[in-house]
N, C-alpha and C. Protein backbone atom coordinates (compact mmCIF):
# COMPACT_ATOMS: atom_id res chain seq x y z
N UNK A 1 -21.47 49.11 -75.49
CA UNK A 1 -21.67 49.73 -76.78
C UNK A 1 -22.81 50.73 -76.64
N UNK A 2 -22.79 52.01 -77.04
CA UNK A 2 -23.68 53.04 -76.68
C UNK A 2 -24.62 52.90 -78.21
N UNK A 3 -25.90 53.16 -77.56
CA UNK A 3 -26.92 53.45 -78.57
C UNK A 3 -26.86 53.64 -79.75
N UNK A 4 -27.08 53.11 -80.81
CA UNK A 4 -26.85 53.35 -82.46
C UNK A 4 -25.48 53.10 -82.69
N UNK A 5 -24.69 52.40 -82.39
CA UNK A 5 -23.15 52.25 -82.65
C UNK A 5 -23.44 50.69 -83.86
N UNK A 6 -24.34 49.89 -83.54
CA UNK A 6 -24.69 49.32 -84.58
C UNK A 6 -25.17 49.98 -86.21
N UNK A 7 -25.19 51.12 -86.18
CA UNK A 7 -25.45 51.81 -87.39
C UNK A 7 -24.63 52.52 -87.97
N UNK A 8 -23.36 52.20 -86.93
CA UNK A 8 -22.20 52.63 -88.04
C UNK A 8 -21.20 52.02 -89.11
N UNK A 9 -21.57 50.46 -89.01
CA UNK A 9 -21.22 49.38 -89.44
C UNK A 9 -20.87 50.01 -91.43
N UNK A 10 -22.49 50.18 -91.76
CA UNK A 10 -22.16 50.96 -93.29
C UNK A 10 -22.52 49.51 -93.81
N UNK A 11 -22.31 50.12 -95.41
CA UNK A 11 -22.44 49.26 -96.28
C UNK A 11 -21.56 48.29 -97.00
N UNK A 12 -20.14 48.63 -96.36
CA UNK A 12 -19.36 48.01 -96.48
C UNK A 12 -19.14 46.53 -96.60
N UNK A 13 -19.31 46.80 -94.98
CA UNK A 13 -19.36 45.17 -94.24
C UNK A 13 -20.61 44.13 -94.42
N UNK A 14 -21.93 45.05 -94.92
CA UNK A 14 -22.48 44.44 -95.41
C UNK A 14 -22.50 43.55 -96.51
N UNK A 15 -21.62 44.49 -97.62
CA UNK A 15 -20.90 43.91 -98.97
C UNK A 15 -20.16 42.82 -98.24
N UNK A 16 -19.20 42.44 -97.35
CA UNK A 16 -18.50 42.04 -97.29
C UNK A 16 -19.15 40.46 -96.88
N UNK A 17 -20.16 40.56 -95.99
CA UNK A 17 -20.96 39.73 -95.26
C UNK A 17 -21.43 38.69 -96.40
N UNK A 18 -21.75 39.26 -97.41
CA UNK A 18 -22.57 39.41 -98.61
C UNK A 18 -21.66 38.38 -99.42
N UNK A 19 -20.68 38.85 -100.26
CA UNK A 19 -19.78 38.38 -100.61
C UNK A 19 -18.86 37.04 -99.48
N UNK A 20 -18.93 37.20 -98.37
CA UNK A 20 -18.24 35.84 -97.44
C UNK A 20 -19.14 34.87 -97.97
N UNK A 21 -21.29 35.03 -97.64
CA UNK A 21 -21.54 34.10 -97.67
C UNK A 21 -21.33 33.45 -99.44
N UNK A 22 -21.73 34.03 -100.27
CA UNK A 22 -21.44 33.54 -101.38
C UNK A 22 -20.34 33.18 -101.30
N UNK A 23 -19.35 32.77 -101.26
CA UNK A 23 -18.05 32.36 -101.52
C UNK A 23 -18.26 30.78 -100.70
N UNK A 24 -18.93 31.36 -99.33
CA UNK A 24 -18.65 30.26 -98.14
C UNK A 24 -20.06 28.71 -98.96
N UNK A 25 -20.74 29.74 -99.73
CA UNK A 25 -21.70 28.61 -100.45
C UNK A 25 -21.46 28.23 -101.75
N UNK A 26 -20.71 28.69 -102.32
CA UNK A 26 -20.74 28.18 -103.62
C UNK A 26 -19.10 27.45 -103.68
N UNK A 27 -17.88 28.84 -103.85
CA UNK A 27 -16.70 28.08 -103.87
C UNK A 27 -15.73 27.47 -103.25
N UNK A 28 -16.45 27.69 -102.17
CA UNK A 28 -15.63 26.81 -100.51
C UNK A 28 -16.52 25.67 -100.19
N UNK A 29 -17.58 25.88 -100.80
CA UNK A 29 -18.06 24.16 -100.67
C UNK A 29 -17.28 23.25 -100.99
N UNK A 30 -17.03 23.58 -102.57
CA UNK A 30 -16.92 22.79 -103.62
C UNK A 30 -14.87 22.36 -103.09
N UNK A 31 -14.67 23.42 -102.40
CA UNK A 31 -13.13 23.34 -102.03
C UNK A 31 -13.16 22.71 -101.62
N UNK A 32 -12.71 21.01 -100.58
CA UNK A 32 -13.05 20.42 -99.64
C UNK A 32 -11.87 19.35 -99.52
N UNK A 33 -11.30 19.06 -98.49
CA UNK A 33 -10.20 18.45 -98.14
C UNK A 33 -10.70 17.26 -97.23
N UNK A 34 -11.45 16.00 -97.61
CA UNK A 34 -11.91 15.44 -96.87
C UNK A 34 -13.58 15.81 -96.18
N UNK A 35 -13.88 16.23 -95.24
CA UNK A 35 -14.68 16.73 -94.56
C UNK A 35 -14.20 18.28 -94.25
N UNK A 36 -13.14 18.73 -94.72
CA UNK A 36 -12.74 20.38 -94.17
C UNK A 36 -13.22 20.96 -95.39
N UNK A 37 -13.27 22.33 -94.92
CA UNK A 37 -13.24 23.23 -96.05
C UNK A 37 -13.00 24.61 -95.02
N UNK A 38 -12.53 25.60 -95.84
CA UNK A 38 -12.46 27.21 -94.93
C UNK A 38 -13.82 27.47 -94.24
N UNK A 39 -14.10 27.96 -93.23
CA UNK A 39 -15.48 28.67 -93.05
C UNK A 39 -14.92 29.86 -92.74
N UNK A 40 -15.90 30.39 -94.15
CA UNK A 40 -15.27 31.94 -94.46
C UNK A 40 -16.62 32.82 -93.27
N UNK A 41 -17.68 32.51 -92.82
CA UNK A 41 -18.22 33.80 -92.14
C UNK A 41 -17.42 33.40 -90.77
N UNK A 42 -17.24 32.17 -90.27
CA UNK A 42 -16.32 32.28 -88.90
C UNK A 42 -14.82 33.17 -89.03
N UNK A 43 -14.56 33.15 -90.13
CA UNK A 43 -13.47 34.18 -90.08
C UNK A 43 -13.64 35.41 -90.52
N UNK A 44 -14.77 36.17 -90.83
CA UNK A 44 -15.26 37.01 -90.79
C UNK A 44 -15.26 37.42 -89.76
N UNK A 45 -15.82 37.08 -88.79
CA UNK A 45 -16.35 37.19 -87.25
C UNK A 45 -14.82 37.49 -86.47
N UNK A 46 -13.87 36.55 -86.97
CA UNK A 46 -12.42 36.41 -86.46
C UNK A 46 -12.10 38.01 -86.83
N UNK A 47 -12.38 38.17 -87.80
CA UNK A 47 -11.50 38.97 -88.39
C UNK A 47 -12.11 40.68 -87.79
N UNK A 48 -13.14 40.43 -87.84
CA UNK A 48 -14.05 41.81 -87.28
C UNK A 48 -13.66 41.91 -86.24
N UNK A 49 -13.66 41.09 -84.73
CA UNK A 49 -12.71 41.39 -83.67
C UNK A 49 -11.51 41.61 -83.78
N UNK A 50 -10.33 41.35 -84.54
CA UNK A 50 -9.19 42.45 -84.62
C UNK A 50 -9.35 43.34 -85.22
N UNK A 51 -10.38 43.33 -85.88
CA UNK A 51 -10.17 44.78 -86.56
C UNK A 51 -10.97 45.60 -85.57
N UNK A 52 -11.97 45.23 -85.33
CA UNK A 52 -12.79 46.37 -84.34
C UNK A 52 -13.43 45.88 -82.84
N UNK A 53 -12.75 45.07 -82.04
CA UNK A 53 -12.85 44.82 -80.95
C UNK A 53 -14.08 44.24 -80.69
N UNK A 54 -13.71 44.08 -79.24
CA UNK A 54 -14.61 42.83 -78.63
C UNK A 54 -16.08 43.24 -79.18
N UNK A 55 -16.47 44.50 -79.02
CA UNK A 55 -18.09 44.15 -79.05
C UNK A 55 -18.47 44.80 -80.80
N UNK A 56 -17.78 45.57 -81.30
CA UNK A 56 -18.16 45.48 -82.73
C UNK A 56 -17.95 44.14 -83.38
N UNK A 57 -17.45 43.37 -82.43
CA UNK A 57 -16.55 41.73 -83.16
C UNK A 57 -17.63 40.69 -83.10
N UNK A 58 -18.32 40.75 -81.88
CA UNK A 58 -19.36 40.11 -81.26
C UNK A 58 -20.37 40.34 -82.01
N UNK A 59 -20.96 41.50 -82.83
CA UNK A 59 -21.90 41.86 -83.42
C UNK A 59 -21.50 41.60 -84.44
N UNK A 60 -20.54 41.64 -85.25
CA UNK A 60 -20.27 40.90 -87.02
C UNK A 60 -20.29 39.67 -86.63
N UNK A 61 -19.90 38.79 -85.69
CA UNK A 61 -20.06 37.30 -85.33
C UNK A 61 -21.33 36.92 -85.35
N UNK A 62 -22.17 37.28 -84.60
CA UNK A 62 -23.92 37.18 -84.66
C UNK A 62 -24.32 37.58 -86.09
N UNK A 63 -24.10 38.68 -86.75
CA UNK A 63 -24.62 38.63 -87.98
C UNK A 63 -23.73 37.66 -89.08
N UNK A 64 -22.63 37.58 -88.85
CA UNK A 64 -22.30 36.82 -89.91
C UNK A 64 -22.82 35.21 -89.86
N UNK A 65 -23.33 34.70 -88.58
CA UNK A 65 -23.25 33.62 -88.11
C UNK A 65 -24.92 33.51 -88.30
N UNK A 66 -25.62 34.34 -88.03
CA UNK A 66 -26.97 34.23 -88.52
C UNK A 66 -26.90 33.66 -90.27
N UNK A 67 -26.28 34.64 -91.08
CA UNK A 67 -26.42 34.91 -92.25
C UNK A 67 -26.35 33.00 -92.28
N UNK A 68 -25.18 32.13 -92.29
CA UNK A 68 -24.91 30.96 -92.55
C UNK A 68 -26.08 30.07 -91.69
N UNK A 69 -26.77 30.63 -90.51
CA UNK A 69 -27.52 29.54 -89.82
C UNK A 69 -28.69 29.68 -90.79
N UNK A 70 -29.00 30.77 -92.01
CA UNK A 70 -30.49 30.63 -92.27
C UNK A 70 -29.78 29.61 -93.35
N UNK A 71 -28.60 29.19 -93.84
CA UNK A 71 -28.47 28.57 -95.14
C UNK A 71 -28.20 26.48 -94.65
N UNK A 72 -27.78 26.42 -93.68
CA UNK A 72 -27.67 25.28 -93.03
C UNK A 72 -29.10 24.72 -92.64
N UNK A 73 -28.96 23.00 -91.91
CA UNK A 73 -29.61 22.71 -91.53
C UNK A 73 -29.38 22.33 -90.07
N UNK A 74 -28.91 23.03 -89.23
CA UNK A 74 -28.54 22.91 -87.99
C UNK A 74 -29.45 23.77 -86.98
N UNK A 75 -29.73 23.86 -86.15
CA UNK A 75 -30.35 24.43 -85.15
C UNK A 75 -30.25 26.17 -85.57
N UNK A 76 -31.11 26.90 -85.68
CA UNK A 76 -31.13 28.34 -85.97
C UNK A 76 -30.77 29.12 -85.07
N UNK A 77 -29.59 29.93 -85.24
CA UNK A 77 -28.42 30.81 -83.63
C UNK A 77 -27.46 29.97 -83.48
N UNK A 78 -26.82 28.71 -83.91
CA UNK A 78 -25.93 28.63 -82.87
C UNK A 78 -24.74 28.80 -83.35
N UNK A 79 -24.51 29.28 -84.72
CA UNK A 79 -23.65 29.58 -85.79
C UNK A 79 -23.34 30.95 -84.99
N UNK A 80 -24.86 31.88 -84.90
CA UNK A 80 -24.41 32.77 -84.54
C UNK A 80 -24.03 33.22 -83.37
N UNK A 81 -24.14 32.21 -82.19
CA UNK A 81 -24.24 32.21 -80.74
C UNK A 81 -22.85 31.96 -80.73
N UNK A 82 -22.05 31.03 -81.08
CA UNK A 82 -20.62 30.65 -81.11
C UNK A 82 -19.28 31.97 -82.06
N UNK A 83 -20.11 32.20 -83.21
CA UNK A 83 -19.28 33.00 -83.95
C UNK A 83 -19.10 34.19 -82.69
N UNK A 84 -20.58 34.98 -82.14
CA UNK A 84 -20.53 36.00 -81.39
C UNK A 84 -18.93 36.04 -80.38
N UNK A 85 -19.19 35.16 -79.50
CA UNK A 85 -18.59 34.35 -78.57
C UNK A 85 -17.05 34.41 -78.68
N UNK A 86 -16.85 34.10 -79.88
CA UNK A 86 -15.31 34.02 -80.53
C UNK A 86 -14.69 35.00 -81.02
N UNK A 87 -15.96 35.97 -81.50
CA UNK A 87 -15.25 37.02 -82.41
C UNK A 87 -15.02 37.79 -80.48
N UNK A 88 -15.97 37.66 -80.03
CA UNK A 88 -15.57 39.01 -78.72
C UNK A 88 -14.42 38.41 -77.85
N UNK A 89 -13.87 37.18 -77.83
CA UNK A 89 -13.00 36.64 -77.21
C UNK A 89 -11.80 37.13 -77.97
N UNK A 90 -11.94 37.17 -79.07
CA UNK A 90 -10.88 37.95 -80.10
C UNK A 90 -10.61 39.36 -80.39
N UNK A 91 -11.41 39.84 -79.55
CA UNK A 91 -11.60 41.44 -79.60
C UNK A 91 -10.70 41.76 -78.24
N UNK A 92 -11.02 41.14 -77.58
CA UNK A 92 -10.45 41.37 -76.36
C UNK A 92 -9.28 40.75 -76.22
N UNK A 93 -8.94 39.36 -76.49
CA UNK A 93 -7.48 39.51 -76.81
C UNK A 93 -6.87 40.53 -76.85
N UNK A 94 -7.49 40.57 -78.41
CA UNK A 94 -6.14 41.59 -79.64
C UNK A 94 -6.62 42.72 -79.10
N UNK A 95 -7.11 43.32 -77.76
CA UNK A 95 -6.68 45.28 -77.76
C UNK A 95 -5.55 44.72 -76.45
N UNK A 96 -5.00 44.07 -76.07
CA UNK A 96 -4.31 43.82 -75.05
C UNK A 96 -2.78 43.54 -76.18
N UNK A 97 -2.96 43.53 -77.39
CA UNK A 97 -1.39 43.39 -77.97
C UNK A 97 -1.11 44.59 -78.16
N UNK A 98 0.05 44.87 -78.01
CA UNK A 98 0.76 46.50 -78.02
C UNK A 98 1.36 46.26 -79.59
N UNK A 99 1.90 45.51 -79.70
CA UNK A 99 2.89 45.67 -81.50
C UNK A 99 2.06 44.49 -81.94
N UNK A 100 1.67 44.72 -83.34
CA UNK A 100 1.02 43.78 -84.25
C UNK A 100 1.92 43.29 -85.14
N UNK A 101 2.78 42.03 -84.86
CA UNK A 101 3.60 41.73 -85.94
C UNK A 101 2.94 40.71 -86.85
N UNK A 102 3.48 40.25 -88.25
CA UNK A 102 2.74 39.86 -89.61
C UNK A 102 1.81 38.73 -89.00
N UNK A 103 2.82 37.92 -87.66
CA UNK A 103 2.22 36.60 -88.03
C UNK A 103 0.87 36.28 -86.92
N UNK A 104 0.76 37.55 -86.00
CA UNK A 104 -0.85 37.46 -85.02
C UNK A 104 -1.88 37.89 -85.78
N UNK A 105 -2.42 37.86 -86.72
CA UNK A 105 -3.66 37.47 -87.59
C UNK A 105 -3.73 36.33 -87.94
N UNK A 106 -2.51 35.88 -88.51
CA UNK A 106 -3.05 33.96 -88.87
C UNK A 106 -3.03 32.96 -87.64
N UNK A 107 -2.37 33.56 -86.53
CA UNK A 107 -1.97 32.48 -85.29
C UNK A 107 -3.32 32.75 -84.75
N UNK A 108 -4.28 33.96 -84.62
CA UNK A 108 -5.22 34.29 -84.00
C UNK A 108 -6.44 33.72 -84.91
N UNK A 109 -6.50 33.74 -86.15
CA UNK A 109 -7.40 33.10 -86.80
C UNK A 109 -7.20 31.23 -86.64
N UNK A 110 -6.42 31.03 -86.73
CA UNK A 110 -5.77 29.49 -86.14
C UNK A 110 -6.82 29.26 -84.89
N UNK A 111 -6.16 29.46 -83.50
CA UNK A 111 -6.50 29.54 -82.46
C UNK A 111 -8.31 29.76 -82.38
N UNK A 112 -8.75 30.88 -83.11
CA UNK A 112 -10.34 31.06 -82.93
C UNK A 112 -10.86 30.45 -83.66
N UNK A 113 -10.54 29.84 -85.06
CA UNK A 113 -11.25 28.87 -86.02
C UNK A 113 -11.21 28.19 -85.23
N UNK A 114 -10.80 27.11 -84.98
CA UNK A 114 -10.28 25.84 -83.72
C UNK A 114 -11.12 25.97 -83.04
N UNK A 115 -11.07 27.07 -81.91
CA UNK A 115 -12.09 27.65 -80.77
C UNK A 115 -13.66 27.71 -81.30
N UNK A 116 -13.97 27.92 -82.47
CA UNK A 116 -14.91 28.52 -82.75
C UNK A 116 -15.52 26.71 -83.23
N UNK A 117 -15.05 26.02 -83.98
CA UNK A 117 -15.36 24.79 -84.33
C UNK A 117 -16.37 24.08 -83.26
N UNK A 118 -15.24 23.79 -81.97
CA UNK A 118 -15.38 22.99 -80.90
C UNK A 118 -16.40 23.59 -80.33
N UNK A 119 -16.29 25.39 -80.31
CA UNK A 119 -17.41 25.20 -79.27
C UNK A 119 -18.73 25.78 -80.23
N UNK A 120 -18.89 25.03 -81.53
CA UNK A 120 -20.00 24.90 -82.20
C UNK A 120 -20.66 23.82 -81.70
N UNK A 121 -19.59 22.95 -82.06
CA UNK A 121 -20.14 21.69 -81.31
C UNK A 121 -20.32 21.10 -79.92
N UNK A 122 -19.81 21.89 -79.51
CA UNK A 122 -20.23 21.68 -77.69
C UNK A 122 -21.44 22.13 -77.45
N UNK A 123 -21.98 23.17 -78.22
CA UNK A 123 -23.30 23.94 -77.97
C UNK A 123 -23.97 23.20 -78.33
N UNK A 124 -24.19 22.92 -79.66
CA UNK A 124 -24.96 21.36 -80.68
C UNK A 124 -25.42 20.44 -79.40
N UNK A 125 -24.46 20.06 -78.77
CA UNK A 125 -24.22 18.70 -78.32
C UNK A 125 -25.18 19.24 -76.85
N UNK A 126 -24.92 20.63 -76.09
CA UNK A 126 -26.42 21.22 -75.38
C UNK A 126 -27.00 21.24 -75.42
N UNK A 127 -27.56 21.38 -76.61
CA UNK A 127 -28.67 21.53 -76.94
C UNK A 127 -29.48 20.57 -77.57
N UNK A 128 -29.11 19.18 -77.68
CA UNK A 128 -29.25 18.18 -78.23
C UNK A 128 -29.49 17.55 -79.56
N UNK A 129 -27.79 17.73 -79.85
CA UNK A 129 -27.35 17.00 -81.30
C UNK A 129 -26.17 16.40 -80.65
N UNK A 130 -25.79 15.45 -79.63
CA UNK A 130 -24.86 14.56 -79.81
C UNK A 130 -23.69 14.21 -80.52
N UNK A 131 -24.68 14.14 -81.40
CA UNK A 131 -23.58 13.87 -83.11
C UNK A 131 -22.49 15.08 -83.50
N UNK A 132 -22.95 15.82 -82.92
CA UNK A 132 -22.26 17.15 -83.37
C UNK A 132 -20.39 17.18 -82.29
N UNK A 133 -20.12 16.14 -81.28
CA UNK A 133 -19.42 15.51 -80.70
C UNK A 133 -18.39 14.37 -80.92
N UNK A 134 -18.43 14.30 -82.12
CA UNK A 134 -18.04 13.07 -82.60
C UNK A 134 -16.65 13.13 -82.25
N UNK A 135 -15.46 11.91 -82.72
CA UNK A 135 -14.26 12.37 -82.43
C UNK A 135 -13.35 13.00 -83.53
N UNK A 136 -13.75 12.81 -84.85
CA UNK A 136 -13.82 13.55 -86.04
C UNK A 136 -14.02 15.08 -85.89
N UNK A 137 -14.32 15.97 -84.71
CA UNK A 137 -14.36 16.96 -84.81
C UNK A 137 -13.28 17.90 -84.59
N UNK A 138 -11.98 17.21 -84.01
CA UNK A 138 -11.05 17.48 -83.62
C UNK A 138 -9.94 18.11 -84.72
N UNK A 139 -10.09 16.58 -86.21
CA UNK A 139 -9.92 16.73 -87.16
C UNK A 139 -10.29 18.14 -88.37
N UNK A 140 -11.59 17.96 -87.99
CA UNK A 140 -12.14 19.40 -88.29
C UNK A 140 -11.78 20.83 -88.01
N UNK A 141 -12.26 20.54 -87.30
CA UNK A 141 -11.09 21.99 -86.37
C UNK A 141 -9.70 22.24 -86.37
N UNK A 142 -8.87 21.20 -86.80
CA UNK A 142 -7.82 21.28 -87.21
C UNK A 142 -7.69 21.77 -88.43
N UNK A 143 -8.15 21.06 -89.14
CA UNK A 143 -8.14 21.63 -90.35
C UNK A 143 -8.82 23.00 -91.09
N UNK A 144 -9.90 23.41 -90.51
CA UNK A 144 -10.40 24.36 -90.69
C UNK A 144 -9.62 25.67 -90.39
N UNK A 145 -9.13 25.42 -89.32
CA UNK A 145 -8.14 26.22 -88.90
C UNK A 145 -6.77 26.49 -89.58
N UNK A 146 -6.56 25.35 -90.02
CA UNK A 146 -5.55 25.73 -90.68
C UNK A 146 -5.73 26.78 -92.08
N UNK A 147 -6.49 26.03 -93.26
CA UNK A 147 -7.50 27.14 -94.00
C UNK A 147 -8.05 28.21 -93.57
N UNK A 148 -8.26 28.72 -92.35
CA UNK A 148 -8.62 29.57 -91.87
C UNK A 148 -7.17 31.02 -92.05
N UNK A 149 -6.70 29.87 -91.15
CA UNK A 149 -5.17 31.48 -90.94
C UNK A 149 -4.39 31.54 -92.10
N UNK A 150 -4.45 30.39 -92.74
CA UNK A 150 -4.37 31.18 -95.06
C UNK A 150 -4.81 32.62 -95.43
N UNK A 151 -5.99 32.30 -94.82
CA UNK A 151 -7.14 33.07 -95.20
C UNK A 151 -7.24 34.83 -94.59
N UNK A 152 -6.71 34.21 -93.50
CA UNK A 152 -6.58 34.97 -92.50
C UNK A 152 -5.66 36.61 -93.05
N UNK A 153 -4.76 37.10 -93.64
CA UNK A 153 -4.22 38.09 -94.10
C UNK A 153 -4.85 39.00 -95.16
N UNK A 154 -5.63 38.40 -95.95
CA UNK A 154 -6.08 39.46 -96.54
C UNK A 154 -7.64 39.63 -96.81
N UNK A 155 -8.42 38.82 -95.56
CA UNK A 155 -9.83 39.00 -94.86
C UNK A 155 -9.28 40.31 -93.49
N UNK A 156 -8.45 40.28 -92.94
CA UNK A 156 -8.12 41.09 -91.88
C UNK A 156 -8.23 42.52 -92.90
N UNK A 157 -7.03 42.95 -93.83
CA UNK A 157 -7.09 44.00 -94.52
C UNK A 157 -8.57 44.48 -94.96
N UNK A 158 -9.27 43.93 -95.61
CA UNK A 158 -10.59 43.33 -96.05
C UNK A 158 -11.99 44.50 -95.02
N UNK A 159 -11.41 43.47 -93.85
CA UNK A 159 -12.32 43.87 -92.49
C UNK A 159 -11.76 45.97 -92.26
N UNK A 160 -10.16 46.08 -92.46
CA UNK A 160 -10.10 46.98 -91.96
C UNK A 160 -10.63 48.12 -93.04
N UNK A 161 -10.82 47.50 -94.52
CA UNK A 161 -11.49 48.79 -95.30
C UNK A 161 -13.07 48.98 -94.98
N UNK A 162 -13.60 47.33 -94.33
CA UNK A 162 -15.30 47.24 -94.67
C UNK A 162 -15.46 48.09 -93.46
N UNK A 163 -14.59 48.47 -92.12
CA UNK A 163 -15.27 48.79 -90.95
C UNK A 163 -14.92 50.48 -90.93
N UNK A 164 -15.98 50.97 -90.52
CA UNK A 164 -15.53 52.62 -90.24
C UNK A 164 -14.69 52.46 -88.96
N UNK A 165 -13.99 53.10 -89.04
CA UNK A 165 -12.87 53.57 -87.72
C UNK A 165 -14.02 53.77 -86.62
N UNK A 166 -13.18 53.00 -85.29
CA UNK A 166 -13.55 53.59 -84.18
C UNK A 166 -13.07 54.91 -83.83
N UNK A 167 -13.84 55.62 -83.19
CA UNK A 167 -13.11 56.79 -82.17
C UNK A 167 -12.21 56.38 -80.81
N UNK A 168 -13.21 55.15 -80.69
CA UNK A 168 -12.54 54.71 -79.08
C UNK A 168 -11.78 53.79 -78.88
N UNK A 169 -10.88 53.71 -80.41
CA UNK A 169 -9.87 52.45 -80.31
C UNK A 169 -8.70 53.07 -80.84
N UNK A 170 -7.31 52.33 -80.52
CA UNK A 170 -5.93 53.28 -81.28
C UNK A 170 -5.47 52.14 -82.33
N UNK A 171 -5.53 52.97 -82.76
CA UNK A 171 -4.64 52.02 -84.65
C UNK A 171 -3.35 51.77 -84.54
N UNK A 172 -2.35 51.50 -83.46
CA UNK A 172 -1.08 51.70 -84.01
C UNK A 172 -1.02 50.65 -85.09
C-alpha cells in the first residue's frame, strides 16, 4: 500500500464503522440466539476485503476491530489483530474470482465469520485466556456465521458505496 492510501478511505466508511458499532452494541446485543448474535464489525472487515482487497480489507479489519476492542472486556488488539487477518485473507481470495455470482458474498462471509471466530479465540488462548477455547466455541462460530452471511448482501453493497474506488483494482 503506497503512502497516504489510508486517507482515501473518506467519510463514508467512517459513517459506516460508526453506525456497525452502534448497531453491533445496542441492537445485536439485544438479538441473541443462545450465546450467538451477528458480529456486525467482523463483517465489516469481511465485507471491506471484497469490496476493496487484501490490504484496504486488512486496514478496515484493524479499525473496525479496534473500534469493538475499546468497547469489550477482552485483551486490547485482538479483535483487531484477527479481524485484520481475515479481512486480508478475504481480499485475496476474492481478487482471484473472475465472475461474482449472488451467492460468494454470503458463502465468503460464512467461511470468514467462522474463520474469524476461531481464530479470535486461538489468539485469546496465546495469549493467555484459555477460556476463550472452550468447546462451545465451535457452536459460536457456527452460528455467528450463519447470521453473518444473512447479513452479508446488503453490508457488501453498503461497503461498495462507503469505499472510494480503487484505481488498481477491476470492478467487473
Amino acid at each position: 500500500m503506497e503512502p497516504g492510501a489510508v486517507t482515501r478511505f473518506g467519510p463514508r466508511l467512517a459513517f459506516v464503522i460508526f453506525v456497525g458499532l452502534t448497531l453491533h452494541l445496542s441492537l445485536f446485543a439485544t438479538a441473541r440466539i443462545g450465546e450467538v448474535r451477528p458480529d456486525v464489525l467482523l463483517l465489516i472487515a469481511v465485507a471491506g476485503g471484497i469490496v476493496g482487497g487484501a490490504e484496504r480489507g486488512a486496514v478496515i479489519g484493524f479499525v473496525s476491530g479496534m473500534a469493538v476492542d475499546l468497547f469489550v472486556h477482552t485483551p486490547l488488539g485482538l479483535s483487531a489483530l484477527a479481524f485484520s487477518l481475515v479481512a486480508f485473507a478475504v481480499g485475496t481470495v476474492q481478487s482471484s474470482v473472475i465472475r461474482a455470482a449472488w451467492w460468494i458474498p454470503p458463502a465468503t462471509a460464512w467461511v470468514a465469520s467462522a474463520a474469524g471466530i476461531l481464530l479470535y479465540a486461538l489468539l485469546g488462548a496465546l495469549i493467555g485466556r484459555p477460556e476463550f477455547l472452550e468447546p462451545r466455541v465451535l457452536g459460536v462460530a457456527a452460528g455467528v456465521a450463519t447470521a453473518n452471511a444473512l447479513l452479508a448482501p446488503p453490508l457488501v453493497r453498503i461497503m461498495a458505496w462507503a469505499l472510494p474506488r480503487d484505481p488498481d483494482r477491476s470492478y467487473a
